[in-house]
Protein backbone atom coordinates (compact mmCIF):
# COMPACT_ATOMS: atom_id res chain seq x y z
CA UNK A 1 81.86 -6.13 -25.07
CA UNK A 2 84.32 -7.45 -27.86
CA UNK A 3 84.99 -4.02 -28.94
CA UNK A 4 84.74 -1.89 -25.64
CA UNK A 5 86.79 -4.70 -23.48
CA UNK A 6 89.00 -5.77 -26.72
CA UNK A 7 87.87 -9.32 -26.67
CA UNK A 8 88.37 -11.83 -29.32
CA UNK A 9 86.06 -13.67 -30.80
CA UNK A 10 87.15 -16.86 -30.59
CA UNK A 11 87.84 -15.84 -26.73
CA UNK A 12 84.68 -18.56 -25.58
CA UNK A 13 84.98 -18.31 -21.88
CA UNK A 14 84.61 -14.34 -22.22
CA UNK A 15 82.21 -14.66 -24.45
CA UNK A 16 80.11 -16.80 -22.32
CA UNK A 17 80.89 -14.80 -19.14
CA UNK A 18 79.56 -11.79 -21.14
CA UNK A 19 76.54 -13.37 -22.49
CA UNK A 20 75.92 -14.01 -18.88
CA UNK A 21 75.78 -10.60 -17.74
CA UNK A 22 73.32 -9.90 -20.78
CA UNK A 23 71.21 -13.24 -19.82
CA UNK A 24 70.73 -11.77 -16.39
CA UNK A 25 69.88 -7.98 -17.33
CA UNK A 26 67.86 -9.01 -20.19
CA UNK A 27 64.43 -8.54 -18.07
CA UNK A 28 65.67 -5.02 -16.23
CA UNK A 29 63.73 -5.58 -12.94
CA UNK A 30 63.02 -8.81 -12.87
CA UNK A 31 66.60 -9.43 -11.09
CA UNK A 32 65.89 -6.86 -8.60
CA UNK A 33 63.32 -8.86 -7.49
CA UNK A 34 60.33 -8.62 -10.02
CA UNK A 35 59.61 -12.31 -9.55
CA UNK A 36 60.48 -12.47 -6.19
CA UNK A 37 57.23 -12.16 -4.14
CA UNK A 38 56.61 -15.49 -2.57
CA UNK A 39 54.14 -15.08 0.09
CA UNK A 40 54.61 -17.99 3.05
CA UNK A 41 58.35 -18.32 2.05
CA UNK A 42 60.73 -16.29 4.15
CA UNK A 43 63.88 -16.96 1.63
CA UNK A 44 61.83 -15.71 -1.43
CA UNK A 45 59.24 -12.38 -0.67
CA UNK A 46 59.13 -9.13 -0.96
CA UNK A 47 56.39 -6.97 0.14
CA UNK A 48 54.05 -5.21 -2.28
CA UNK A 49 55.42 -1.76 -1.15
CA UNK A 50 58.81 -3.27 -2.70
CA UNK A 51 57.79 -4.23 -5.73
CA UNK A 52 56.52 -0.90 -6.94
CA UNK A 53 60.51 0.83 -6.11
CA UNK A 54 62.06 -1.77 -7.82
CA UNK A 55 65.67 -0.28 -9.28
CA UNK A 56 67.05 -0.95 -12.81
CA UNK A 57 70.28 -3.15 -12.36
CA UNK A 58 73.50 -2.91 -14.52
CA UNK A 59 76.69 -5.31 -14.83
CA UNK A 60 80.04 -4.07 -14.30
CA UNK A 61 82.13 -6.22 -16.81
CA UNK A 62 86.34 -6.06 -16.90
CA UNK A 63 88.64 -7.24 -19.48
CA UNK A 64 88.88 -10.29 -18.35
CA UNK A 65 85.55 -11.76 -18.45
CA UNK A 66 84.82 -11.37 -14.72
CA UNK A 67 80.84 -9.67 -13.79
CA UNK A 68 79.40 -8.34 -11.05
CA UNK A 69 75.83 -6.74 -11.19
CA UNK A 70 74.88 -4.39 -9.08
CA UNK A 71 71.88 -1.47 -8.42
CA UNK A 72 72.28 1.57 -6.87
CA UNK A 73 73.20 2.03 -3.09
CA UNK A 74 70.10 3.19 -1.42
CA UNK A 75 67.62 2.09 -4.43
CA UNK A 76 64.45 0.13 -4.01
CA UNK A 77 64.42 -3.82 -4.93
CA UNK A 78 66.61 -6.30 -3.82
CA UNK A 79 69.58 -7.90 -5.03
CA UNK A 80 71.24 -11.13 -4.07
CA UNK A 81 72.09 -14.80 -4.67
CA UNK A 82 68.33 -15.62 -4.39
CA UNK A 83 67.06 -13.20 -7.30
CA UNK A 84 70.57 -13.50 -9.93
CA UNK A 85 69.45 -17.74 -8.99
CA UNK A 86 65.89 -17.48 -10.10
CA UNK A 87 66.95 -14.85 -13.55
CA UNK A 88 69.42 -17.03 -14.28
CA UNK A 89 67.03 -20.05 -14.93
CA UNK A 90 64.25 -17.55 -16.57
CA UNK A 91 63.50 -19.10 -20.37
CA UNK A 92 66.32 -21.44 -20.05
CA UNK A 93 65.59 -24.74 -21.79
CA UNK A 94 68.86 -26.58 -21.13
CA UNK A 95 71.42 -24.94 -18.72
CA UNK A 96 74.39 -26.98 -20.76
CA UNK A 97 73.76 -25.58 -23.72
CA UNK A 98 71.90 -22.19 -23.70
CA UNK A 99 72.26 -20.73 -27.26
CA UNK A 100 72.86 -17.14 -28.23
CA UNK A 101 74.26 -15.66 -31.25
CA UNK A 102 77.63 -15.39 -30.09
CA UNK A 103 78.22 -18.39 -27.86
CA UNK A 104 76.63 -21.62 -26.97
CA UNK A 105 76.70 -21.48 -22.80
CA UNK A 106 76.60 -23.86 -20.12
CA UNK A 107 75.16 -22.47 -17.43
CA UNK A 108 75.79 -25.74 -15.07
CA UNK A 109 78.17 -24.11 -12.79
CA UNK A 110 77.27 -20.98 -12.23
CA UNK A 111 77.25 -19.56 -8.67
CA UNK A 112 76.97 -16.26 -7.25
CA UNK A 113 79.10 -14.12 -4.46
CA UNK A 114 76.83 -11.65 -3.06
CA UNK A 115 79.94 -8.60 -2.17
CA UNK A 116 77.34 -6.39 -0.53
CA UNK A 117 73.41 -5.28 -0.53
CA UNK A 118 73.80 -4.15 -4.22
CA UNK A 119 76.47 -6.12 -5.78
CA UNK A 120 76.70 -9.68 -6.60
CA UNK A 121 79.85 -10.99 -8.18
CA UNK A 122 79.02 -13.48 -11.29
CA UNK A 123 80.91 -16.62 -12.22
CA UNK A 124 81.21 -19.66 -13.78
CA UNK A 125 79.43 -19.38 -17.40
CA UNK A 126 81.51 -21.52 -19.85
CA UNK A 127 81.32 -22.01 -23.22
CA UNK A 128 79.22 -25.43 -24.14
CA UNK A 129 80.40 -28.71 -25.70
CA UNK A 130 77.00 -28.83 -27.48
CA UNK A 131 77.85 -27.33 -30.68
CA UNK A 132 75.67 -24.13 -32.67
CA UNK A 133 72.23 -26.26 -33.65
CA UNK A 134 71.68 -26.47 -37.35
CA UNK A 135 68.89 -24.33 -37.79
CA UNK A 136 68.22 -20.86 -35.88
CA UNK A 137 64.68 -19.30 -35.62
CA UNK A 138 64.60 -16.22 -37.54
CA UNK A 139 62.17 -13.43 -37.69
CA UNK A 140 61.02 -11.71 -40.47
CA UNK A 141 59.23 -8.35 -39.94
CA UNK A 142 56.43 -7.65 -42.18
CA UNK A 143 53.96 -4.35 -42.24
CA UNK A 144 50.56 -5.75 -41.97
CA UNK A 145 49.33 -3.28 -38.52
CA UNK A 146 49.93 -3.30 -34.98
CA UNK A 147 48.68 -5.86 -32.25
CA UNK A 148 49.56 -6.28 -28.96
CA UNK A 149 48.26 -8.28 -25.55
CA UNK A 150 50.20 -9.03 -22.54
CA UNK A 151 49.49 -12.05 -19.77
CA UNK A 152 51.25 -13.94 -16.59
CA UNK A 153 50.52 -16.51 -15.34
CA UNK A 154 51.15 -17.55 -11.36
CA UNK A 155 51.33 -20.88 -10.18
CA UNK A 156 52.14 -22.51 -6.88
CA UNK A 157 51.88 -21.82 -3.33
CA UNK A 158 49.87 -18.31 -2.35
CA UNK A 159 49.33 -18.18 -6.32
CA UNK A 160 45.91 -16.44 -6.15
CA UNK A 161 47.58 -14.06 -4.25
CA UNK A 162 49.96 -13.12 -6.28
CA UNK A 163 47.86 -12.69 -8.91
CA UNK A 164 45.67 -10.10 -6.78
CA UNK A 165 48.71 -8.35 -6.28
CA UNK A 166 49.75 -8.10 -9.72
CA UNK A 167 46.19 -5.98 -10.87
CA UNK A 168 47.93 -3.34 -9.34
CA UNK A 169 51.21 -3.42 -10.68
């Protein structure tokens, strides 16, 4: 987005704003509702029929920092305050200061403006008064063969049934 939008890099609030967008795509699905089958809870559930025509979202970004994310018209999933809500607080340890390379982000104030069925304006990331930590985790890639596993876990209300669900996913 610095290059394509002309950003600077010491521009912190577009950076953050940005970093947002990427924050909320960074699971594909998952904002279209891929978490959001709660049954018993008529705020938070989608039907299993849903879930398998869930649509890729995408973030519409301008110059000046402001985001909207949006699916297609007419595609399967949903989009609204209630999914962006839960993606936003997906692997976030602190909200005041989640840290990416670019930009340490406080997520405190973020809200969301649903505009229609498939486009949610995006607003409020700032950057952080918690400053870059010392240290970084860094991965180092090394050839030694190929393993891989994959697990979820479900908790809460209607949990087992969930977890039913997802065997055919």
């Amino acid at each position: 987005m610095v290059y394509e939008l002309g950003w600077n890099w010491d521009e912190l609030e577009h950076l953050a704003q940005g970093s947002l967008a990427g924050h909320l795509l960074e699971c594909g699905c998952q904002l279209t509702g891929g978490y959001f089958m709660h049954p018993g809870d008529k705020y938070r559930h989608m039907s299993f029929q849903q879930l398998l025509d869930l649509s890729l979202p995408y973030a519409e970004v301008r110059f000046d920092g402001q985001v909207c994310v949006a699916k297609a018209e007419g595609s399967g999933g949903v989009l609204n305050f209630n999914t962006c809500a839960e993606q936003l607080l997906y692997e976030i340890g602190d909200p005041s200061a989640y840290v990416t390379p670019d930009v340490v982000i406080d997520f405190q104030d973020v809200s969301f403006l649903p505009l229609s069925s498939c486009r949610v304006l995006c607003f409020g990331a700032k950057p952080s008064t918690i400053s870059v930590p010392d240290k970084l985790l860094q991965l180092v890639p090394k050839d030694c063969g190929w393993k891989g596993w994959g697990e979820i876990s479900y908790g809460g209300y209607e949990c087992v049934e969930r977890a039913k669900a997802a065997e055919y996913l």
